[in-house]
Protein backbone atom coordinates (compact mmCIF):
# COMPACT_ATOMS: atom_id res chain seq x y z
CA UNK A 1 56.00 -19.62 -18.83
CA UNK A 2 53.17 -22.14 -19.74
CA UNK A 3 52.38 -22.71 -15.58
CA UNK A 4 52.83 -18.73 -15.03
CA UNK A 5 49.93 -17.95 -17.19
CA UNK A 6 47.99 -21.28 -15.92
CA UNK A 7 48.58 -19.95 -12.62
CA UNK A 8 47.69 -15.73 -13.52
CA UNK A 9 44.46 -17.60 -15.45
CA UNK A 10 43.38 -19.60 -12.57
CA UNK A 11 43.92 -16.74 -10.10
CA UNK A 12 41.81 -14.31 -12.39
CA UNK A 13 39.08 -16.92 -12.32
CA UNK A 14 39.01 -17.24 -8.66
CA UNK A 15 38.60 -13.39 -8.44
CA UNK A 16 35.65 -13.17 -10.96
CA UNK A 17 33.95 -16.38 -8.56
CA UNK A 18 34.64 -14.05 -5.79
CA UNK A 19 33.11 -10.53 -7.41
CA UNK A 20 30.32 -12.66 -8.67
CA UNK A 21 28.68 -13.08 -5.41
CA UNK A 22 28.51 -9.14 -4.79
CA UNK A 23 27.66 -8.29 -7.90
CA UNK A 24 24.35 -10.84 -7.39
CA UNK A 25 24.21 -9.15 -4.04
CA UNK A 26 24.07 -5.41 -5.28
CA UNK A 27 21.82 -6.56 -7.97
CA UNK A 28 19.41 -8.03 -5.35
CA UNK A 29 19.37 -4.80 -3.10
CA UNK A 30 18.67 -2.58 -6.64
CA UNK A 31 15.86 -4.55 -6.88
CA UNK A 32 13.89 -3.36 -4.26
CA UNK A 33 11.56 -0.48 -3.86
CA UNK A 34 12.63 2.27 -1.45
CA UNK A 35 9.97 4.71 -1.60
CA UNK A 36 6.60 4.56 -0.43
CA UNK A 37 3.09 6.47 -2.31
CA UNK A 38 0.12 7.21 0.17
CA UNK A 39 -3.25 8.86 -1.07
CA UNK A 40 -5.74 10.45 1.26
CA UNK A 41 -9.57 10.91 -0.02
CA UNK A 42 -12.40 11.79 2.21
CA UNK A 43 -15.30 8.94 3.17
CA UNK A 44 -17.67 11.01 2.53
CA UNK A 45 -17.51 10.43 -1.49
CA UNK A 46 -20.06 7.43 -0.57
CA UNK A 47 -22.69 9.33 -0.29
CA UNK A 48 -22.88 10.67 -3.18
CA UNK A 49 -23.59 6.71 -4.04
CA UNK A 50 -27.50 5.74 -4.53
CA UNK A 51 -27.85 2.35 -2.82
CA UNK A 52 -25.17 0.07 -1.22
CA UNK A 53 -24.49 -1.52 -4.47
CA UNK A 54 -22.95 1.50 -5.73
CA UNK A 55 -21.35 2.38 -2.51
CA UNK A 56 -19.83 -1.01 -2.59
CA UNK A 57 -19.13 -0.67 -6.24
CA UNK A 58 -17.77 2.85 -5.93
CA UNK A 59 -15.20 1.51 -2.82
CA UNK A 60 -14.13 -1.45 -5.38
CA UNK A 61 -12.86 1.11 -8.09
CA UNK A 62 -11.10 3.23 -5.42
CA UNK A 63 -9.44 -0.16 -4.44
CA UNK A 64 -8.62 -1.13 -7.76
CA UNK A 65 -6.82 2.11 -9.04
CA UNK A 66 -4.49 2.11 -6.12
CA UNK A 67 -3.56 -0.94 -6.33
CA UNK A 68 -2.88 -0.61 -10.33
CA UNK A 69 -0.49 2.01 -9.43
CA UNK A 70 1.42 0.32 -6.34
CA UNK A 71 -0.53 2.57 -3.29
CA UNK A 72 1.06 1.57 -0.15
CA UNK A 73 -1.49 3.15 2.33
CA UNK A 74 -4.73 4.49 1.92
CA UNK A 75 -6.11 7.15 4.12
CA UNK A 76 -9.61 8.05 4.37
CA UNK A 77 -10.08 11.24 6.34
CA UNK A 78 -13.55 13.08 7.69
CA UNK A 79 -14.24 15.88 6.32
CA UNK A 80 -17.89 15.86 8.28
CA UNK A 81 -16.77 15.52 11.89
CA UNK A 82 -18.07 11.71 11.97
CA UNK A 83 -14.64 11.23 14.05
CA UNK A 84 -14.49 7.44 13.10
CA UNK A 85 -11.27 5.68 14.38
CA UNK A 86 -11.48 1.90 13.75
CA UNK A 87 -13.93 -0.12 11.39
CA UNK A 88 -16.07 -1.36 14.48
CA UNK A 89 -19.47 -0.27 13.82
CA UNK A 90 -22.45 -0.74 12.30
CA UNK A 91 -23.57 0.78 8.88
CA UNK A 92 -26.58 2.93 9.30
CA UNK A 93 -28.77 2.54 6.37
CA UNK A 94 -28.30 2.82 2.89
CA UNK A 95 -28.56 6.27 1.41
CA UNK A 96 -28.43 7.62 4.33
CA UNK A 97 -25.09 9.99 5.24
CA UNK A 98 -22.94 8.68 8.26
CA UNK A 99 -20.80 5.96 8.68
CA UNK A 100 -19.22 6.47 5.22
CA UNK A 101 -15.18 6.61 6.16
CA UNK A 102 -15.73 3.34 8.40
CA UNK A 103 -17.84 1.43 5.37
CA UNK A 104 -14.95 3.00 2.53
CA UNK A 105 -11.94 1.54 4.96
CA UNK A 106 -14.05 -2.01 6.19
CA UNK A 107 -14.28 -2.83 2.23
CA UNK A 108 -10.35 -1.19 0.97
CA UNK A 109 -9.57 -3.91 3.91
CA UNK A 110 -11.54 -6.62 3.01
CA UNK A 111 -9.97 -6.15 -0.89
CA UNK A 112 -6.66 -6.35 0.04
CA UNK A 113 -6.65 -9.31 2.19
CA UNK A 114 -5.93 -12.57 -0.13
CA UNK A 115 -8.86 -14.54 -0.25
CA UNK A 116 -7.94 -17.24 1.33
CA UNK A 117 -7.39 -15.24 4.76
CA UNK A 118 -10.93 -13.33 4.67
CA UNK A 119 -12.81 -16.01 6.76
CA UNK A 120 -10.41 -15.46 9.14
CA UNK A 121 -10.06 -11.77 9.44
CA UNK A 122 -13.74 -10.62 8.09
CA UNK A 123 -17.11 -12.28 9.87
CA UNK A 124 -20.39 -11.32 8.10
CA UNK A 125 -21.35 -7.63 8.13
CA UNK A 126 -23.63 -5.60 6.08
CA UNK A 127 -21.08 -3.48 4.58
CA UNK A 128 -19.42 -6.15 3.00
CA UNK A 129 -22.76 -7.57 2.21
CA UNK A 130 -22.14 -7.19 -2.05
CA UNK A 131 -18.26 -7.09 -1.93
CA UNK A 132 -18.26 -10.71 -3.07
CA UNK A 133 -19.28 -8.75 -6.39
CA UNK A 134 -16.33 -6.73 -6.96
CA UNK A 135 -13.47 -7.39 -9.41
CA UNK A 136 -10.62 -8.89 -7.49
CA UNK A 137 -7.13 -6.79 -7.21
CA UNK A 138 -5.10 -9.55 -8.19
CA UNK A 139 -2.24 -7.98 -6.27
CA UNK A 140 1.15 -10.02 -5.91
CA UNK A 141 0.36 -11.36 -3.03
CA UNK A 142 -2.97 -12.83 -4.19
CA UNK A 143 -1.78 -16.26 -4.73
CA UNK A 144 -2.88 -19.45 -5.90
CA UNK A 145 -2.95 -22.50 -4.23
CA UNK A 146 0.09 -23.81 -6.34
CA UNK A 147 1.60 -20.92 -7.27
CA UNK A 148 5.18 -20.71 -6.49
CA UNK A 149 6.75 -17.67 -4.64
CA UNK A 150 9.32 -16.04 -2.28
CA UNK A 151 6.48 -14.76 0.05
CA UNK A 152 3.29 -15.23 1.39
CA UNK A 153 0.48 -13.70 3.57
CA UNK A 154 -0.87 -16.06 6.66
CA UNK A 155 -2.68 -16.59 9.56
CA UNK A 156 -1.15 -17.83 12.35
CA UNK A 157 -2.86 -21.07 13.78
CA UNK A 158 -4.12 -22.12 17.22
CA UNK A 159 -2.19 -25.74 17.47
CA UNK A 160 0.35 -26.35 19.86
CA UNK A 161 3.75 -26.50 19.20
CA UNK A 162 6.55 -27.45 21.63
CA UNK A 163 8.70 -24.27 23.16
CA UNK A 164 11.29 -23.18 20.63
CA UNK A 165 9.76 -24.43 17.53
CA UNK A 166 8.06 -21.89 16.36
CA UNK A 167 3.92 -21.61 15.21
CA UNK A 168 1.64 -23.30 12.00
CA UNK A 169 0.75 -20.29 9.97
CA UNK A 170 -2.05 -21.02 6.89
CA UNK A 171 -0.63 -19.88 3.65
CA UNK A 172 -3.45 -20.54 1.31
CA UNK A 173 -0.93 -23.76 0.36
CA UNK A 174 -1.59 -27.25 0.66
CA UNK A 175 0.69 -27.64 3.32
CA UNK A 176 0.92 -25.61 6.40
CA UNK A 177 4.16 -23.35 7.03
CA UNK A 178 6.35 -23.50 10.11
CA UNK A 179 7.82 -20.40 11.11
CA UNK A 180 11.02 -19.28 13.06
CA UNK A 181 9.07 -17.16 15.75
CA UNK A 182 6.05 -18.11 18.21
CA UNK A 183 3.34 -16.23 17.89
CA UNK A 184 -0.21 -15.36 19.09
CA UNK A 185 -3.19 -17.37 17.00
CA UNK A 186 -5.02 -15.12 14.77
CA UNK A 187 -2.19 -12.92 13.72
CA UNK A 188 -1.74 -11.98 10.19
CA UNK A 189 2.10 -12.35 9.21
CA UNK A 190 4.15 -12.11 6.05
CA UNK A 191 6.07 -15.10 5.46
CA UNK A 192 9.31 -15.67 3.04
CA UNK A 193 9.93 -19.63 2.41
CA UNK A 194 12.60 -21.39 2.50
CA UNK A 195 14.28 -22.78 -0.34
CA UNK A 196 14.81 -25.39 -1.22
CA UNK A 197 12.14 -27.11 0.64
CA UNK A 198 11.75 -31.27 1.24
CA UNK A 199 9.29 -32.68 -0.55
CA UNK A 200 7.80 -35.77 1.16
CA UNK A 201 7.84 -33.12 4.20
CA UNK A 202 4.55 -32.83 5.71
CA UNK A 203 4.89 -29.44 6.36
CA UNK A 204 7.08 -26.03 4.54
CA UNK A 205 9.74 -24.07 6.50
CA UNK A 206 8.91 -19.94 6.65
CA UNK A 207 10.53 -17.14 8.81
CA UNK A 208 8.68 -14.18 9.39
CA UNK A 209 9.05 -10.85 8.02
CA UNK A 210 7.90 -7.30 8.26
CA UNK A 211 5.26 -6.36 5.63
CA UNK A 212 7.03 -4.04 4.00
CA UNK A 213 10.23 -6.36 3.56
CA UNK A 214 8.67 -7.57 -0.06
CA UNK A 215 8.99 -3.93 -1.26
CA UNK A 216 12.13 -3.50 -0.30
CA UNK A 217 14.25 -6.61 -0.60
CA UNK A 218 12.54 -7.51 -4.15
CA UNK A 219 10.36 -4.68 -5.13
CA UNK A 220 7.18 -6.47 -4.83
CA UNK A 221 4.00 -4.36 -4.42
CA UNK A 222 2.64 -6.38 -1.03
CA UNK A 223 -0.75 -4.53 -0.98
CA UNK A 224 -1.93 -1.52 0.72
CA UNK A 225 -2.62 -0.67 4.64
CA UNK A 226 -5.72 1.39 5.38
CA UNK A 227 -5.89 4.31 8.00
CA UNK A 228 -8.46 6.68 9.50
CA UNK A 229 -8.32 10.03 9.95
CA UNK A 230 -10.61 11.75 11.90
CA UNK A 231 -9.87 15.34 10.00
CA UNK A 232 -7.42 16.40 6.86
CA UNK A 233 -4.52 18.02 9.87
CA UNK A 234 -4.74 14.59 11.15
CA UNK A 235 -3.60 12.97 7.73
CA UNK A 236 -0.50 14.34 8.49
CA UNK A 237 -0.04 14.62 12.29
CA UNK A 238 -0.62 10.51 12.12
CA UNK A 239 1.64 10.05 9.84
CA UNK A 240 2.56 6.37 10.75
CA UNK A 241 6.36 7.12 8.81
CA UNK A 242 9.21 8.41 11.37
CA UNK A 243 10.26 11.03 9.68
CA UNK A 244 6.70 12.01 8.18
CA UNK A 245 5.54 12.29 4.43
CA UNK A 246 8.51 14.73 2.60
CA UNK A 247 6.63 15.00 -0.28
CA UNK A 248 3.13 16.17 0.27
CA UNK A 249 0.84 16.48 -3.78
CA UNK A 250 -2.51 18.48 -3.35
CA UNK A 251 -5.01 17.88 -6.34
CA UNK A 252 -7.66 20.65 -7.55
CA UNK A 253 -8.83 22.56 -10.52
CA UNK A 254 -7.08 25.60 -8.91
CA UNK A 255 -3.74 24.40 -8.71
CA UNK A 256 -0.88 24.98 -11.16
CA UNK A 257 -0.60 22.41 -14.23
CA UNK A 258 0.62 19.12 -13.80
CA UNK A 259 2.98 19.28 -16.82
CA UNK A 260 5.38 22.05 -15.57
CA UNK A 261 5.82 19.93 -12.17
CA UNK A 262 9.08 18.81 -11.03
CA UNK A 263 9.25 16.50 -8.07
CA UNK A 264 12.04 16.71 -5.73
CA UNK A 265 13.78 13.14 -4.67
CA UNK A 266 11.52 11.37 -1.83
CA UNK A 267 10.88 8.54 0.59
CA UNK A 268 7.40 9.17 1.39
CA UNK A 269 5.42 10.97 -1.23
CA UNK A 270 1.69 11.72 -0.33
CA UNK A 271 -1.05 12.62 -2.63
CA UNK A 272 -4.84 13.87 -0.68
CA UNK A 273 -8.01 14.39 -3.09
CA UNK A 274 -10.68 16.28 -2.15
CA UNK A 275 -15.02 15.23 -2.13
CA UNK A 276 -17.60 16.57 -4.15
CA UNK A 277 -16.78 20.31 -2.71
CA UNK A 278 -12.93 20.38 -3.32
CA UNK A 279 -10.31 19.90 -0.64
CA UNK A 280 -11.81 23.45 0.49
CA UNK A 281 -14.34 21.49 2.37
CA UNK A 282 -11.87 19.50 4.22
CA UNK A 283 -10.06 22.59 5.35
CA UNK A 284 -12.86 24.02 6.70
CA UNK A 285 -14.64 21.19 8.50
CA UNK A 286 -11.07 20.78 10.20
CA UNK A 287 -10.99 22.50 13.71
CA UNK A 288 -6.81 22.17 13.61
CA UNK A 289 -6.50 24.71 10.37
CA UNK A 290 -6.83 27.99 10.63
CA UNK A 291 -5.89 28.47 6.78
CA UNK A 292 -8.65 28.97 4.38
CA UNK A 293 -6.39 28.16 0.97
CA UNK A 294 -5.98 24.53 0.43
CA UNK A 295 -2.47 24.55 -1.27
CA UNK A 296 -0.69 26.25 1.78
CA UNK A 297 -0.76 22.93 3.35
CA UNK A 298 0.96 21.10 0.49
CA UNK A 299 4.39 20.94 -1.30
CA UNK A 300 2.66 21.31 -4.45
CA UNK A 301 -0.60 21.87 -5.44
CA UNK A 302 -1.45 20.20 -8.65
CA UNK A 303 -4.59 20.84 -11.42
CA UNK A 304 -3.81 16.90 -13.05
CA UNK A 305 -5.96 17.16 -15.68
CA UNK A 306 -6.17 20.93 -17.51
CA UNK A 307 -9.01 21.82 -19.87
CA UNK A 308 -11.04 19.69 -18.51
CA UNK A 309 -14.28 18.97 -20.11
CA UNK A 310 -16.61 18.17 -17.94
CA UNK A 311 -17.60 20.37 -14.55
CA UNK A 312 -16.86 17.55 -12.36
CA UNK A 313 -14.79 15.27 -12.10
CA UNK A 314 -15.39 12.30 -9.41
CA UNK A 315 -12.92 11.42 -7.12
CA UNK A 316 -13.02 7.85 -8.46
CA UNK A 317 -11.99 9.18 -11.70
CA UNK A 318 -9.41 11.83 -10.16
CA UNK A 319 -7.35 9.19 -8.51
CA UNK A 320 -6.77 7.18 -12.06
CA UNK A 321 -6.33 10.70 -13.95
CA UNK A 322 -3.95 12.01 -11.44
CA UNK A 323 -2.07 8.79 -10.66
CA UNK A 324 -1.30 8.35 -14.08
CA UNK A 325 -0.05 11.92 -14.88
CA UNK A 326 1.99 12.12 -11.51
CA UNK A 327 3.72 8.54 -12.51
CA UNK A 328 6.05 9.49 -14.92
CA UNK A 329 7.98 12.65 -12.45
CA UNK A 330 7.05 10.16 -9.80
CA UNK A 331 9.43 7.67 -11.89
CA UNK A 332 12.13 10.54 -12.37
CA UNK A 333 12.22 11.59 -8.70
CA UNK A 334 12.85 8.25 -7.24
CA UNK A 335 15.91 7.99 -9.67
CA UNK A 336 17.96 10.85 -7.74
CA UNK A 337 19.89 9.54 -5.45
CA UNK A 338 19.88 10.28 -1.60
CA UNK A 339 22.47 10.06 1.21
CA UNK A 340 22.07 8.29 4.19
CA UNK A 341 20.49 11.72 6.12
CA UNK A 342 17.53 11.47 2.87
CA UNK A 343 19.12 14.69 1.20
CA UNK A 344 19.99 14.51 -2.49
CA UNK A 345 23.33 13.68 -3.44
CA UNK A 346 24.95 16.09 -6.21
């Protein structure tokens, strides 16, 4: 009887060793975030901005609130039919109006990149002639120099390497990283490290992963990308998401109080602010709409902060206002679950 229940004991403890690895495994794919939040805001909020200083200044806070509240993308649409498309350019003079969505997206950039990768991705230009100024975002993937983590951002270097073994990618580390893949010099990569790693080796092991792969393997917020549009229709219609945004938050003074919303269950949720004349201005600068009302072209169409007490409010200040009232439904939407075809499950 004695070896029966040795036996039945030491079978039960082999079958908890065995359960233990998938229940560290399920617990590692809860971790991650699913879900991605975008925010759209017109370029043209820079001129309302004095001198470069405060243009700068004014892009920095923009920066910092989305990255306080885990942004994934940033666009900045036209809503003056500058028709900007990339951040190549020159900036035209301070105070004067033009050139504001490709100076707003040159400096979101320049934030988000860790610091150790800006001499490599940013040469000297005028619009990033005070951004040395601005409070850092001191995002995740902002590291140290010894600061231990999973991942890391890096440049890939121009040193040979023999066929097969892969390229030297800077990691802001002391020692360079060797990754799995060959790749062009100059490219920015994501990098997860190998563990555990040989000490008196002169240089770390990496593989390469997709950008987003932080977010959703470990729930990491890895930063922010930064698109153009050249109009509000082409917010949407350049959606850079397969199967678009299904969750689409218009913000105004007009809309219906944020306190009664409910959000539905999403993947990608998008939220689009309007200038110093409302998202009305958008809409009619846009030669794709033929719409007048705003809130036709959104899911729902959101006042975020009711009895307001001041005329205004700036866009700089509607972004932390509405980010924060939208978090908490944003919190209980994500928690429905969805099938595999994205609808919710009962």
């Amino acid at each position: 009887i004695k070896l029966l229940k040795k036996l039945e004991k030491q079978r039960m403890q082999e079958l908890a060793a065995k359960e233990q690895p998938e229940k560290e495994e399920e617990q590692k794919e809860d971790k991650g975030r699913h879900y991605t939040l975008s925010v759209a805001l017109p370029g043209s909020i820079l001129n309302n901005a004095q001198s470069l200083e405060l243009r700068t200044y004014l892009a920095g806070q923009i920066a910092r609130a989305c990255a306080i509240f885990c942004v994934d993308e940033i666009i900045v649409f036209d809503e003056h039919g500058e028709d900007a498309k990339s951040v190549e350019g020159e900036f035209s003079g301070i105070g004067k109006k033009g050139k504001a969505c490709v100076q707003l997206a040159r400096i979101l950039q320049y934030l988000e990149c860790p610091q150790y990768l800006r001499k490599s991705f940013f040469p000297k230009h005028e619009d990033l002639q005070f951004a040395g100024l601005l409070n850092p975002l001191d995002s995740p993937h902002h590291m140290r120099v010894d600061e231990d983590s999973q991942y890391r951002e890096g440049v890939v270097l121009d040193r040979p390497t023999k066929p097969g073994r892969g390229s030297f990618v800077n990691c802001g580390m002391r020692k360079e990283v060797r990754i799995d893949k060959q790749l062009d010099p100059g490219l920015r990569v994501t990098v997860r490290l190998e563990e555990p790693q040989n000490p008196d080796s002169k240089v770390r092991q990496g593989t390469v992963v997709s950008s987003h792969h932080p977010r959703t393997a470990s729930g990491l917020y890895w930063g922010y990308s930064v698109r153009l549009a050249s109009c509000l229709s082409a917010v949407f219609s350049e959606c850079p998401f397969k199967e678009g945004y299904d969750l689409s938050i218009g913000t105004s003074e007009r809309g219906c109080s944020v306190d009664q919303a409910s959000l539905p269950s999403f993947r990608h949720a998008l939220v689009v602010f309007g200038g110093l004349q409302g998202l009305e201005a958008g809409v009619d600068a846009d030669p794709n709409l033929e719409v007048t009302d705003p809130s036709v072209l959104f899911d729902f169409y959101l006042n975020t902060c009711p009895s307001q007490g001041s005329r205004t409010i700036r866009t700089e200040e509607a972004l932390l206002i509405s980010l924060s009232s939208l978090r908490p439904h944003i919190e209980e939407a994500v928690k429905t679950p969805r099938d595999s075809q994205g609808k919710e499950k009962p």
